[in-house]
N, C-alpha and C. Protein backbone atom coordinates (compact mmCIF):
# COMPACT_ATOMS: atom_id res chain seq x y z
N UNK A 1 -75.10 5.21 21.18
CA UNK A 1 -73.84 4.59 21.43
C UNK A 1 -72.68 5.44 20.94
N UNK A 2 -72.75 6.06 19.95
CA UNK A 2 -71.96 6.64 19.32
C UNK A 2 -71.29 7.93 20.49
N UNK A 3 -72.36 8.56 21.18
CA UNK A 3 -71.84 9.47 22.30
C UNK A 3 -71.03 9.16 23.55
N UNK A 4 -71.33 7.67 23.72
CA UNK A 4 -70.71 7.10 24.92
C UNK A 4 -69.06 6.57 24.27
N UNK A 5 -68.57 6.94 22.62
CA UNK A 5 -67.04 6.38 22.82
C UNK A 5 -66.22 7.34 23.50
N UNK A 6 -65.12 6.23 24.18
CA UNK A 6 -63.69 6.85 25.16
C UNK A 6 -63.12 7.75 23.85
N UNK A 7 -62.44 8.97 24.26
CA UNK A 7 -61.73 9.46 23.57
C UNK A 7 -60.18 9.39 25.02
N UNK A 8 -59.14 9.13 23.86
CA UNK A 8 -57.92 9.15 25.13
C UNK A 8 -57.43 7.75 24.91
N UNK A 9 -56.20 7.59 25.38
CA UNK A 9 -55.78 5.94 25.30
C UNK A 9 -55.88 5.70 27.17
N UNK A 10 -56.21 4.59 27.08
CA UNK A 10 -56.39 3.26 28.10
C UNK A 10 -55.19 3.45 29.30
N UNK A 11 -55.33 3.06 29.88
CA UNK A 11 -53.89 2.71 30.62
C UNK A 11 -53.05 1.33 30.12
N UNK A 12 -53.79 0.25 29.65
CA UNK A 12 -53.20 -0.84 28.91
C UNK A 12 -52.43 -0.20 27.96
N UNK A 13 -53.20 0.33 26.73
CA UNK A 13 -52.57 0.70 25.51
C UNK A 13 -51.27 1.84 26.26
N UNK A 14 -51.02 2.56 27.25
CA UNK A 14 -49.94 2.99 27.43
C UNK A 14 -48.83 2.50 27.95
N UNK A 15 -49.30 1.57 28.78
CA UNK A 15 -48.52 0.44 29.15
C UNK A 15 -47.63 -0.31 28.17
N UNK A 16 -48.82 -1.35 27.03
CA UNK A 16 -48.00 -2.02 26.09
C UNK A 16 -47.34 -0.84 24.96
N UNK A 17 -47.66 0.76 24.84
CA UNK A 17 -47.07 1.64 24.15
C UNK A 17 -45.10 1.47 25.04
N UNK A 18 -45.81 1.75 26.02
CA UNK A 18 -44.45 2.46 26.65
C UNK A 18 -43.04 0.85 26.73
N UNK A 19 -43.87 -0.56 26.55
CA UNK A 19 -43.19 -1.59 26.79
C UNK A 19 -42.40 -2.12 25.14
N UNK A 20 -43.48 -1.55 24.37
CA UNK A 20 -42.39 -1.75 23.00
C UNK A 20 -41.19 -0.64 22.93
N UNK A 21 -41.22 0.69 23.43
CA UNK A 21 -40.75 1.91 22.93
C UNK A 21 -39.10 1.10 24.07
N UNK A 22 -39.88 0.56 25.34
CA UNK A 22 -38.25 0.15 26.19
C UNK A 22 -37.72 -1.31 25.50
N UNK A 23 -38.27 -2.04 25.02
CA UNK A 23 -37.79 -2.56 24.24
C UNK A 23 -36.79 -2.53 22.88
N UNK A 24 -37.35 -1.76 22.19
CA UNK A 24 -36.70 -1.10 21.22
C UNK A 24 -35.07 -0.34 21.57
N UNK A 25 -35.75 0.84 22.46
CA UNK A 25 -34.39 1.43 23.09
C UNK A 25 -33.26 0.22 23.78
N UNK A 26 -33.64 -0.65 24.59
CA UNK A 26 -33.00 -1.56 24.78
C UNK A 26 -31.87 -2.44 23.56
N UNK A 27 -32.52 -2.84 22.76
CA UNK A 27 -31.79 -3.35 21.57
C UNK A 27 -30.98 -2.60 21.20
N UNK A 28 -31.67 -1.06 20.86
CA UNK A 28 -30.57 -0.38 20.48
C UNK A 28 -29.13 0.30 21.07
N UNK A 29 -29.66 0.24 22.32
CA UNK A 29 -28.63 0.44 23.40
C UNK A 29 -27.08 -0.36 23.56
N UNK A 30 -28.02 -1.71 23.56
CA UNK A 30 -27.09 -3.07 23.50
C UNK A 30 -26.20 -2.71 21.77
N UNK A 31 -27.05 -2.79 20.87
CA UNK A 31 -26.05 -2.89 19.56
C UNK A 31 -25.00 -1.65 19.75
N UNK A 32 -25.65 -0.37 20.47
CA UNK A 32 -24.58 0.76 19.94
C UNK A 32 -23.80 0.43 20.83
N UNK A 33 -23.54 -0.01 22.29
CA UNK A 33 -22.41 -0.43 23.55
C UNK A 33 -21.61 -1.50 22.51
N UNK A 34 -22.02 -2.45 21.91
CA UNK A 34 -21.35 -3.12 21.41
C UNK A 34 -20.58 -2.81 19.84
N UNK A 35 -20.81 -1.73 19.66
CA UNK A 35 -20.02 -1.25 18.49
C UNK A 35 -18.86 -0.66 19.00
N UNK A 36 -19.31 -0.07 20.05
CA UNK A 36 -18.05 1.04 20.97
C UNK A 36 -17.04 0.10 21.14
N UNK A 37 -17.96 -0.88 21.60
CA UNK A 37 -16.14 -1.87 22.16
C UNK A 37 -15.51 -2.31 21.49
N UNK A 38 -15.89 -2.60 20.26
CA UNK A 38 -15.55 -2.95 19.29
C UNK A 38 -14.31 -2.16 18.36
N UNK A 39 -15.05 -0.77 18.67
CA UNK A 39 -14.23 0.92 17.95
C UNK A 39 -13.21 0.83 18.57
N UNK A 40 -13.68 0.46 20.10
CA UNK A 40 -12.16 0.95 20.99
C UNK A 40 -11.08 -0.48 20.71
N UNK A 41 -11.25 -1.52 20.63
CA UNK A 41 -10.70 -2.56 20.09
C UNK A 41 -9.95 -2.03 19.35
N UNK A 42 -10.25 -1.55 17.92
CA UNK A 42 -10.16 -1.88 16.93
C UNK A 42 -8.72 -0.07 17.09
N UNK A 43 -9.30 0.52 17.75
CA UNK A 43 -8.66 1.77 17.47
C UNK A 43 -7.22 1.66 18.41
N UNK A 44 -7.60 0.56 19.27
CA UNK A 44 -6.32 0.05 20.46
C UNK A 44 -5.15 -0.66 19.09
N UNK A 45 -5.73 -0.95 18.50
CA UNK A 45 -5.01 -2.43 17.58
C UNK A 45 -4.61 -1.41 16.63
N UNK A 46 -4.90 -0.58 16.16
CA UNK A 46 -4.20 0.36 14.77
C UNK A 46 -3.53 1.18 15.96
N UNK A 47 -3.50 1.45 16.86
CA UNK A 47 -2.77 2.44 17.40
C UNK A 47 -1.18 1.32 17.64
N UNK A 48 -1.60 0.55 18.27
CA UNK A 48 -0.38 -0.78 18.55
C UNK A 48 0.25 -1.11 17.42
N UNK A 49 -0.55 -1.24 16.39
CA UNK A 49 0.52 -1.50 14.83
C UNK A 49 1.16 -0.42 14.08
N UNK A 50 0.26 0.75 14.53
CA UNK A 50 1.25 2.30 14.07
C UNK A 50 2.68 2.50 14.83
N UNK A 51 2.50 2.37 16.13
CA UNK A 51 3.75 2.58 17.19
C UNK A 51 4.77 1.26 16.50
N UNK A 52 4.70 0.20 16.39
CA UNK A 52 5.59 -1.00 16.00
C UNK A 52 5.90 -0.46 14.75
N UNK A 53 5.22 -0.17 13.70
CA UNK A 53 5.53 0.31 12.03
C UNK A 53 6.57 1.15 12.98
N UNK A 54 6.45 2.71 13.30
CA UNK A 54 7.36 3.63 13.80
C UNK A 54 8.30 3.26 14.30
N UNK A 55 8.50 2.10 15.55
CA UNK A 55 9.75 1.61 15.84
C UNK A 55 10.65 0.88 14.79
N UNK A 56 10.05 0.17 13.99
CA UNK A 56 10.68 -0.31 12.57
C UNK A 56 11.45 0.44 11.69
N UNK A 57 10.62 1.96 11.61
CA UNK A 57 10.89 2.57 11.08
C UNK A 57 12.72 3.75 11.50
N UNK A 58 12.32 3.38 13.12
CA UNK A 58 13.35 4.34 13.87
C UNK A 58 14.80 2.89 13.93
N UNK A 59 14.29 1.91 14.17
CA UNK A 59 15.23 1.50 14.15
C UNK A 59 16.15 1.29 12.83
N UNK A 60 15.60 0.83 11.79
CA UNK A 60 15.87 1.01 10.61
C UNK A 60 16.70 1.85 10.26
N UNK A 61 16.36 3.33 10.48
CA UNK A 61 17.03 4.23 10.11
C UNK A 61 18.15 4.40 11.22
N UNK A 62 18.37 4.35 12.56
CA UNK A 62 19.16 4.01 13.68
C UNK A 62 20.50 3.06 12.91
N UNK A 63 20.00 1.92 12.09
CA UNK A 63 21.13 0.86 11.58
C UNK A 63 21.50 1.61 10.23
N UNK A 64 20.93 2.23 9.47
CA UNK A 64 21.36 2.86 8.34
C UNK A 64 22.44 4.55 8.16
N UNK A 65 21.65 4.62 9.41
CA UNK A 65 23.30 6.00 9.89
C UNK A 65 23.68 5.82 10.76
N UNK A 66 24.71 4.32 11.11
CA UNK A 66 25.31 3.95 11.69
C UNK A 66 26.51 3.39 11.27
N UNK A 67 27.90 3.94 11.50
CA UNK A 67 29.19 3.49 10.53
C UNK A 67 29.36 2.47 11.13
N UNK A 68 29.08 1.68 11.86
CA UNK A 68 28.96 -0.28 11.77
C UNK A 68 28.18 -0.89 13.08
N UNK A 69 27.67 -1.86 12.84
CA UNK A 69 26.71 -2.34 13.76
C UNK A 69 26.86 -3.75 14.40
N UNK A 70 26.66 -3.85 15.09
CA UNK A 70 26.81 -5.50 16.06
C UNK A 70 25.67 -6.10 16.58
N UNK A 71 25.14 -7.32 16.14
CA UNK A 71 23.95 -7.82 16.82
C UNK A 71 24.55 -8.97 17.79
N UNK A 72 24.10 -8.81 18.84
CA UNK A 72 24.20 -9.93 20.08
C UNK A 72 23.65 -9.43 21.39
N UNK A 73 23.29 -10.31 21.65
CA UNK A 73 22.58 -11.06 23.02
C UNK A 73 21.08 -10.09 23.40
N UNK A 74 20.45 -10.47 21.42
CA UNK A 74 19.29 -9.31 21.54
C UNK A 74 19.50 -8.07 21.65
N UNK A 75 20.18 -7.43 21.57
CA UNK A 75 20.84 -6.09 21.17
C UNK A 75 21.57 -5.22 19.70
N UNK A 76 21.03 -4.46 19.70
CA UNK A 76 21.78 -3.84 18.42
C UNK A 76 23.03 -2.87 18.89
N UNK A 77 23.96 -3.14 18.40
CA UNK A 77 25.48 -1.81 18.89
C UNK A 77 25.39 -1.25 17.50
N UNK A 78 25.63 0.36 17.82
CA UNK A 78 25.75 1.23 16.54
C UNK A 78 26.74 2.05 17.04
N UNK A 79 27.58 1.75 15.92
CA UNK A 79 29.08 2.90 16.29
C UNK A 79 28.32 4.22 15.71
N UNK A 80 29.06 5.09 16.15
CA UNK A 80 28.55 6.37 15.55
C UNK A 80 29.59 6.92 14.35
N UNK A 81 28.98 7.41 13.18
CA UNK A 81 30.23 8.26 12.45
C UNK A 81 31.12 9.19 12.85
N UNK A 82 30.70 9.68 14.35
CA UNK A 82 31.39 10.61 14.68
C UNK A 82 32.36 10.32 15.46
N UNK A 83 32.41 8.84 15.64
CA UNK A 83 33.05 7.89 16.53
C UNK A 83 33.00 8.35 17.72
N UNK A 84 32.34 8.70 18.40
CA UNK A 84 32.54 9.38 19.68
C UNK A 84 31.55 8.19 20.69
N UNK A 85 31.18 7.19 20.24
CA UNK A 85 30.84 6.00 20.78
C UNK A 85 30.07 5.08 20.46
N UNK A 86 29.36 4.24 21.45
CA UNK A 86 28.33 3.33 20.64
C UNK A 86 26.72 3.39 21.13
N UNK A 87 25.82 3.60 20.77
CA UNK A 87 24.22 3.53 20.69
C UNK A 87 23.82 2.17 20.96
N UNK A 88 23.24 1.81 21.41
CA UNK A 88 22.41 0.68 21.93
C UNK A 88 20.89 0.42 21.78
N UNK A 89 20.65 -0.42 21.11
CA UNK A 89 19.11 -0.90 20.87
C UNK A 89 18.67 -2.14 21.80
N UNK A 90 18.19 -2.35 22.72
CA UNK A 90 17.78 -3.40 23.61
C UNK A 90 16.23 -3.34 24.20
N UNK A 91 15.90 -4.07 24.51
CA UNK A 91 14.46 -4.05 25.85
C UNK A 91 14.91 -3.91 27.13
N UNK A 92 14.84 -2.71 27.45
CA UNK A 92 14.91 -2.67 29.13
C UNK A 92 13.68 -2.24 29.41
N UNK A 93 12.84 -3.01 31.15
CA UNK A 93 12.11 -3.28 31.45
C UNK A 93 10.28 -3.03 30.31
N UNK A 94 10.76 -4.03 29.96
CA UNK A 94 9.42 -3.66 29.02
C UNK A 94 9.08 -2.71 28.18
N UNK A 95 10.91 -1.85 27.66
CA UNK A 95 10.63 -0.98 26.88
C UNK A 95 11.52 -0.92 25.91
N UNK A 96 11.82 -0.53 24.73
CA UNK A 96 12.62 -0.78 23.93
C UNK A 96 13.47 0.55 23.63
N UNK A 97 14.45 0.92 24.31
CA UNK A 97 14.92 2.07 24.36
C UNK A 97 15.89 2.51 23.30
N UNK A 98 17.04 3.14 23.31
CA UNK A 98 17.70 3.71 22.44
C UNK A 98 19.17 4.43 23.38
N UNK A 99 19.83 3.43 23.73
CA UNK A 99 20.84 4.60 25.05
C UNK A 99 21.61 4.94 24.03
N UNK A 100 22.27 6.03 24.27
CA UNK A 100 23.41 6.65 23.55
C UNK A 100 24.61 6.70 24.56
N UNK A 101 25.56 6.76 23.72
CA UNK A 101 27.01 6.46 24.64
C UNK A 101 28.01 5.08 24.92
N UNK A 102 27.28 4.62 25.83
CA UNK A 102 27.41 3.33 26.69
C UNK A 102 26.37 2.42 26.79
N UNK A 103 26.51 0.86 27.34
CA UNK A 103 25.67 -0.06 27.15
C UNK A 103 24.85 0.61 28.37
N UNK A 104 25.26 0.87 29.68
CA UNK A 104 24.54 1.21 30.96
C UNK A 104 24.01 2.60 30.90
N UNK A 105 24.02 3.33 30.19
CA UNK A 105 24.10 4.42 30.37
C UNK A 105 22.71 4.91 30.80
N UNK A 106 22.50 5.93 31.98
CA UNK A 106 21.10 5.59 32.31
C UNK A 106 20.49 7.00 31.60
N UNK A 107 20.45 7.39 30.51
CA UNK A 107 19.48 8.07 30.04
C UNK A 107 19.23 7.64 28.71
N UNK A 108 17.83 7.43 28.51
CA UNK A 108 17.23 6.73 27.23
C UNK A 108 16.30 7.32 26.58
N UNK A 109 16.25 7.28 25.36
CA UNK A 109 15.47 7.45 24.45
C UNK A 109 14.66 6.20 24.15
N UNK A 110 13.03 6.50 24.51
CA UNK A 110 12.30 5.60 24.39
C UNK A 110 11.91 5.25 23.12
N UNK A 111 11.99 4.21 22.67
CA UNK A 111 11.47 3.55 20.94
C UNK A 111 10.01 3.11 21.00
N UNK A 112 9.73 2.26 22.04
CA UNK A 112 8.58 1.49 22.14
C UNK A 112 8.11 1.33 23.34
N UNK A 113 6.92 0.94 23.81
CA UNK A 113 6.40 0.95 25.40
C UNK A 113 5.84 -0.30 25.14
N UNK A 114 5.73 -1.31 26.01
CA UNK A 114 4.78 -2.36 26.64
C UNK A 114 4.85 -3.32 25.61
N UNK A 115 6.29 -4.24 25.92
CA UNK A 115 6.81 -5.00 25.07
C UNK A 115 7.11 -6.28 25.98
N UNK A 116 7.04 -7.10 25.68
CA UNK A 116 7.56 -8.33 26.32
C UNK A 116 8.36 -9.09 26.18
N UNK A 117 8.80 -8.98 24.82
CA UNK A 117 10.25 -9.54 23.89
C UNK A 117 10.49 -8.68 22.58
N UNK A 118 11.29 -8.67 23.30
CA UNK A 118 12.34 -8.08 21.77
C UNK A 118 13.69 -9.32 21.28
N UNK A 119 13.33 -9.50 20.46
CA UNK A 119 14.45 -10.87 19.87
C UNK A 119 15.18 -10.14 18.28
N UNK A 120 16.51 -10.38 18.27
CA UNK A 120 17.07 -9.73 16.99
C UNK A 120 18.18 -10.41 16.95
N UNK A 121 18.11 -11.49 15.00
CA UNK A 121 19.27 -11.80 14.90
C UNK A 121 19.76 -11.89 13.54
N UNK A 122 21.08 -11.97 13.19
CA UNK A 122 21.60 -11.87 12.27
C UNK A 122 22.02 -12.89 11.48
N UNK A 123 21.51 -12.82 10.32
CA UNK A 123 22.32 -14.20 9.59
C UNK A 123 22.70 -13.18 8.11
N UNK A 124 24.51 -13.20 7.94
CA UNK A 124 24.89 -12.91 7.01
C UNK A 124 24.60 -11.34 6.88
N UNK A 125 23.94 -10.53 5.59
CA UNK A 125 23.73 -9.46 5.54
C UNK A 125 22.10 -8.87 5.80
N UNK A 126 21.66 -9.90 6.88
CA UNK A 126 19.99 -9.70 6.66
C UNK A 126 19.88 -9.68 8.71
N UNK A 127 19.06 -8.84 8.92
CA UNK A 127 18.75 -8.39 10.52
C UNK A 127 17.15 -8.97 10.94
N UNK A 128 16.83 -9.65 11.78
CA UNK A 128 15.17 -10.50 11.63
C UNK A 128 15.15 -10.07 13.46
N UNK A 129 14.12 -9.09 12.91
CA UNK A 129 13.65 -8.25 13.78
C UNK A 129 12.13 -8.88 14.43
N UNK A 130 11.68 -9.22 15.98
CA UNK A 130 10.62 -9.92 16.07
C UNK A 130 9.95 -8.79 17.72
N UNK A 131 9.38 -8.57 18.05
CA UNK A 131 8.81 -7.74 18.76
C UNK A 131 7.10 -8.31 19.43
N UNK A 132 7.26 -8.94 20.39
CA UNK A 132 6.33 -8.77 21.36
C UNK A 132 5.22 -8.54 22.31
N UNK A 133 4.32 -7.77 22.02
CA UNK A 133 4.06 -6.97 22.78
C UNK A 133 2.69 -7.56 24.26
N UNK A 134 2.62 -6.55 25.19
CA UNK A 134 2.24 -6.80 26.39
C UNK A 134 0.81 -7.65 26.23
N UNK A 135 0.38 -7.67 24.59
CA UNK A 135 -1.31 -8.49 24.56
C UNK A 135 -1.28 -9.69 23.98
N UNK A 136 0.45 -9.78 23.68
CA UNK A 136 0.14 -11.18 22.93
C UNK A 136 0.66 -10.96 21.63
N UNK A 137 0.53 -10.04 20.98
CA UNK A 137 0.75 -9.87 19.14
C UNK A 137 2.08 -9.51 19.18
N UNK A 138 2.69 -10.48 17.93
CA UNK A 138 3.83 -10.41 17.45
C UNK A 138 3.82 -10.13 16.08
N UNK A 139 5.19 -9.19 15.74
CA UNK A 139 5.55 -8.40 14.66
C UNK A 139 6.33 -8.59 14.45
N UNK A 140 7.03 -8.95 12.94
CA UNK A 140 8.00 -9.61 12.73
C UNK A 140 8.92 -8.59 11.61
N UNK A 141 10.07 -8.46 11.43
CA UNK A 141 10.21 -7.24 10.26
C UNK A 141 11.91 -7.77 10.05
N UNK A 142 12.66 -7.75 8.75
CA UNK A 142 13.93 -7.78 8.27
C UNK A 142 14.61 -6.67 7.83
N UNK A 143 15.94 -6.11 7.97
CA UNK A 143 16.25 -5.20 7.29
C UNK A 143 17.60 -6.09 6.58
N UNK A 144 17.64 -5.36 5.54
CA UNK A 144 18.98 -5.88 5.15
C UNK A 144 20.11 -4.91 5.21
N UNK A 145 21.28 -5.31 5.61
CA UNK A 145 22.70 -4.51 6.61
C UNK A 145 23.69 -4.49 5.18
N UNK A 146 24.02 -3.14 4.67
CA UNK A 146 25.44 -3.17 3.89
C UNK A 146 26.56 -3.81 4.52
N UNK A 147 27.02 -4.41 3.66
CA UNK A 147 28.10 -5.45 3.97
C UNK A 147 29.59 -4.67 5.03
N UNK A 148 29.34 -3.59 4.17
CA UNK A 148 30.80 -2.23 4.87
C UNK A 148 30.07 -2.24 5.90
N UNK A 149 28.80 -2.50 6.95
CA UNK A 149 28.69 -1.75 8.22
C UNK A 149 29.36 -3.05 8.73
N UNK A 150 29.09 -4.64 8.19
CA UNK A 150 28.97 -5.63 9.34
C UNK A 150 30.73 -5.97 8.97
N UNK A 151 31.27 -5.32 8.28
CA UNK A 151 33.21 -5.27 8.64
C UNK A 151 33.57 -4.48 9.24
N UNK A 152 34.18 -4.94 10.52
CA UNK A 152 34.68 -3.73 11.23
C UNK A 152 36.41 -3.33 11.01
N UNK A 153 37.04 -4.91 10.29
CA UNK A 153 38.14 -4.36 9.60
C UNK A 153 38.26 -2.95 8.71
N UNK A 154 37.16 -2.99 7.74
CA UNK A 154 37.39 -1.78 7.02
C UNK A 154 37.15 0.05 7.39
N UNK A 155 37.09 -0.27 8.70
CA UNK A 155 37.13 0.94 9.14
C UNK A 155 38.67 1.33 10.16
């Protein structure tokens, strides 16, 4: 008896070999697809809160070297020190631009992309900044305004 054993695997045993090994790969397939989407999620969402920090940051500094400023009708007006006119902070079409000059003026400096509201208002010496964007998430941010920008007597 001993001369008559199979040496070699079966066709079964390669079968149920080859049905755990696609199994396995399967699971793992599924967990790593689902980490990706997850990465890209996650890397969409820090990229969206870096760009908003930066617009915070531009506008901010936009109202702070500005020799006086005006908030209305969702808009920021920034005189310039050089007086040679006024800067504009608004949402036009879904973007949060930066015109220089004039309110119409059609060349812009882009602040922000893929916004859906931009809301900005003033109470006293404090600016409440609220921002939008195209997925739903809102960002909310205050600056506080030296009293000499929001008199326009003293200039």
């Amino acid at each position: 008896m001993k001369g008559n054993a199979k040496k070699g695997f079966t066709v079964i045993e390669i079968l149920i070999t080859i049905s755990i090994i696609s199994i396995i790969t399967t699971v793992e397939i599924t967990a790593i697809l689902k980490y990706m989407k997850l990465n890209r999620m996650e890397i969409s969402s820090s990229r969206e809160k870096f760009y908003i920090d930066e617009a915070f940051m531009i506008i901010e500094n936009q109202i702070d070297s500005a020799k006086y400023i005006e908030i209305k009708d969702n808009m920021i007006a920034l005189n310039r020190y050089d007086n040679r006119g006024w800067d504009y902070i608004k949402n036009k079409n879904s973007t949060l631009v930066l015109s220089y000059g004039y309110n119409n003026y059609y060349t812009n400096n882009r602040i922000l992309k893929h916004i859906s509201d931009f809301k900005i208002t003033q109470m006293e010496n404090v600016c409440y900044m609220q921002i939008k964007t195209e997925k739903g998430n809102v960002y909310k941010k205050c600056f506080g305004i030296e009293r000499k920008k929001l008199r326009k007597d003293l200039y």
